[in-house]
C-alpha atoms as a PDB file:
ATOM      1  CA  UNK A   1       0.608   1.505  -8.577  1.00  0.00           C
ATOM      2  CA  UNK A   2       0.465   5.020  -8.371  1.00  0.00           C
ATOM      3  CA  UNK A   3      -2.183   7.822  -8.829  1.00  0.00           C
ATOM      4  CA  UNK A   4      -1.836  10.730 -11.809  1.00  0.00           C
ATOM      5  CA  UNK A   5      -1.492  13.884 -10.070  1.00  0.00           C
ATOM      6  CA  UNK A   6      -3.364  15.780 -12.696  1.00  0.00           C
ATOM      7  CA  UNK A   7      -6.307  15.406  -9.826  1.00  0.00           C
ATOM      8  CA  UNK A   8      -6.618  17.724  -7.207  1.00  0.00           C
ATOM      9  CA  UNK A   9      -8.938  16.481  -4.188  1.00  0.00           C
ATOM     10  CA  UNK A  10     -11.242  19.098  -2.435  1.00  0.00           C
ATOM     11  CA  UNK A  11     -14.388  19.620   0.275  1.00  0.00           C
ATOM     12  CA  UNK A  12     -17.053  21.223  -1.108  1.00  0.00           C
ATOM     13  CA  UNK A  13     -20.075  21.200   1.730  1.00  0.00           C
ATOM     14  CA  UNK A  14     -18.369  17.599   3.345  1.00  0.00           C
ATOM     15  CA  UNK A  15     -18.178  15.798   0.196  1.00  0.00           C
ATOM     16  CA  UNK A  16     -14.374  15.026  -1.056  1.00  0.00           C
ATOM     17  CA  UNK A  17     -14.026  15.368  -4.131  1.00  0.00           C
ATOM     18  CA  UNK A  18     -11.134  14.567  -7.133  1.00  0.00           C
ATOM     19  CA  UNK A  19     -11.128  17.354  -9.791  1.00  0.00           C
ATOM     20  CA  UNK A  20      -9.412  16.838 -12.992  1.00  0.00           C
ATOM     21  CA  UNK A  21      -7.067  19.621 -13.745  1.00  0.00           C
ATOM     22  CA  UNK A  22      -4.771  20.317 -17.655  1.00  0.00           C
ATOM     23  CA  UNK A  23      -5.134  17.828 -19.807  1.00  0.00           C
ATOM     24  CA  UNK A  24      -7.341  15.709 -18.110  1.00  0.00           C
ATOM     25  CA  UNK A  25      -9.943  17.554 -17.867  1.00  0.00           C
ATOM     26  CA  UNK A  26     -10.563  16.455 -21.658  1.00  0.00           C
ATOM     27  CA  UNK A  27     -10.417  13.062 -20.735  1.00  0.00           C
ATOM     28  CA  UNK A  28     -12.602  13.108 -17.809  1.00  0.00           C
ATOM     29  CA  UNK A  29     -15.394  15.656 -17.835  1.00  0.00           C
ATOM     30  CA  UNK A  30     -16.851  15.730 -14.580  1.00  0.00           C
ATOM     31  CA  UNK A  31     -16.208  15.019 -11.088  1.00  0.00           C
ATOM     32  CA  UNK A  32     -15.764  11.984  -8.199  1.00  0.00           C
ATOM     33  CA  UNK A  33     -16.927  11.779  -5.441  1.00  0.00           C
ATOM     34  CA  UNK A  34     -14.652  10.152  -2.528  1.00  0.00           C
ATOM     35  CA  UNK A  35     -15.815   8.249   0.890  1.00  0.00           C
ATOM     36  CA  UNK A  36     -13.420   7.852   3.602  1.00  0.00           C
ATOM     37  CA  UNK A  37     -11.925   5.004   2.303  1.00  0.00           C
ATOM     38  CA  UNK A  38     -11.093   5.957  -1.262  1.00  0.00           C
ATOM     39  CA  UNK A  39      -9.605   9.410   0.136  1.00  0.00           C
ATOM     40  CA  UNK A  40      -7.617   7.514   2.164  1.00  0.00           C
ATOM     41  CA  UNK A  41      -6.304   5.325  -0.404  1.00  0.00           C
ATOM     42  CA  UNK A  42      -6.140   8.117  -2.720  1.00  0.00           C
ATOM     43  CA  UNK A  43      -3.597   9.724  -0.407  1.00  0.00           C
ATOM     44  CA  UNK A  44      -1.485   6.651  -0.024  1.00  0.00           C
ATOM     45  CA  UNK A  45      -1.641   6.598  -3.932  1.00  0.00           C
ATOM     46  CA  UNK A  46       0.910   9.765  -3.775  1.00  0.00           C
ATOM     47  CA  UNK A  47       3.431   7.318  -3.710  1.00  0.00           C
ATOM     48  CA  UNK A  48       4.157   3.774  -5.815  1.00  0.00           C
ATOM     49  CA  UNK A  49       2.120   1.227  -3.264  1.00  0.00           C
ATOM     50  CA  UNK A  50       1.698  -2.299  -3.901  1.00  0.00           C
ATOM     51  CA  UNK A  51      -2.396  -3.956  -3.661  1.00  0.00           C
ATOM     52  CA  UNK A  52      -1.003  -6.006  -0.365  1.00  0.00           C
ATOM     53  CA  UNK A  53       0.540  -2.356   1.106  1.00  0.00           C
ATOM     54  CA  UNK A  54      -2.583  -0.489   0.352  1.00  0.00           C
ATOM     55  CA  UNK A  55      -5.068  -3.008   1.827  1.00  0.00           C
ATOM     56  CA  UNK A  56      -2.926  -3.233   4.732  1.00  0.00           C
ATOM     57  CA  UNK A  57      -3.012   0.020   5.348  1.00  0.00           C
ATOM     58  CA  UNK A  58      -6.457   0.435   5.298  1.00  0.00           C
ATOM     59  CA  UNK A  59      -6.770  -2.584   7.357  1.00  0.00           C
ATOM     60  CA  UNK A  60      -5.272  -1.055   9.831  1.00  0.00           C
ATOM     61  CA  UNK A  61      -6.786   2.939   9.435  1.00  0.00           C
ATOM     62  CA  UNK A  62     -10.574   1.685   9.586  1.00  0.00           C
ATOM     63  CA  UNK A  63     -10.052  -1.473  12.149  1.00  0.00           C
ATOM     64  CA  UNK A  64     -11.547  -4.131   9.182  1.00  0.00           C
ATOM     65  CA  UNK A  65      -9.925  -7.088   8.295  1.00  0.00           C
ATOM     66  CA  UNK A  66      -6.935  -7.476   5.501  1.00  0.00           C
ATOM     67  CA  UNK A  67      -9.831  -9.920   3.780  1.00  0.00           C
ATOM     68  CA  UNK A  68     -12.259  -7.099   3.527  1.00  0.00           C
ATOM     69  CA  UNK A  69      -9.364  -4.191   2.928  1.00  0.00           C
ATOM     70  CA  UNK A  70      -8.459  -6.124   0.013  1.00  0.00           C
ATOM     71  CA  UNK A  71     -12.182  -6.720  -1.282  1.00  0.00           C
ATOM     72  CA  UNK A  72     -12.200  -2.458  -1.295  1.00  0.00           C
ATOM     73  CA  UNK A  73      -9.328  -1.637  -2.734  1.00  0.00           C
ATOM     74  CA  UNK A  74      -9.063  -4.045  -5.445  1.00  0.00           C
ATOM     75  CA  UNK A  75     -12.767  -3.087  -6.519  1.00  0.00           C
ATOM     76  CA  UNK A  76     -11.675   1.288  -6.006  1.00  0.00           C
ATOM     77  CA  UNK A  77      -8.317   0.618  -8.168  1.00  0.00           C
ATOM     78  CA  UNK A  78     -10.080  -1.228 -10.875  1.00  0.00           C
ATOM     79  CA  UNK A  79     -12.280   1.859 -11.069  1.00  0.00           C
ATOM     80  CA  UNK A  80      -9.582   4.388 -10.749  1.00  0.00           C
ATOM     81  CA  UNK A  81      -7.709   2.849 -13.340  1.00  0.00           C
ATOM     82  CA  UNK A  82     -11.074   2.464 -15.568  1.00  0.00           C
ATOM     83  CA  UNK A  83     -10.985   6.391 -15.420  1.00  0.00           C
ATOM     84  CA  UNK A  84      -7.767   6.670 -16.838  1.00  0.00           C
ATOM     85  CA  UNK A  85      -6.401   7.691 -12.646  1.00  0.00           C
ATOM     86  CA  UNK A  86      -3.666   5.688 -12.120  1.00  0.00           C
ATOM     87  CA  UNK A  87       0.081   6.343 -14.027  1.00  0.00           C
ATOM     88  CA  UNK A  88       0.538   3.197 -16.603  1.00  0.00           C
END
């Protein structure tokens, strides 16, 4: 999987935040809001990354186990991809 780059993430006031940009800002009207985790994973979305590789990853970046990784990222992707964020 892989994340749209029609997103641009910012700080405004310590908040991290995705902002639709072109065309999807018709399809999403609004913005979302990103913990440490999900801006993590957000910027390991840049490139094609399997479940197993992402949850590893973030295993290993916030010192939790692959169990619990896995329990995060599968429930942030399914949302992501909900939105319309990830490329099909």
């Amino acid at each position: 999987m892989k994340r749209k780059s029609d997103f641009i993430r910012v700080n405004i006031a310590d908040e991290k935040l995705l902002v639709p940009v072109g065309a999807q800002v018709m399809v999403l009207n609004g913005l979302i809001t990103l913990n440490d985790t999900a801006d993590c994973a957000w910027e390991l979305l840049a490139e094609e990354r399997s479940l197993d590789e992402l949850s590893a990853a973030l295993a290993e970046r916030f010192n939790v186990t692959l169990e619990r990784a896995r329990t995060d990222v599968r429930t942030f992707v399914d949302e992501i991809a909900r939105l319309g964020l990830l490329e099909p």
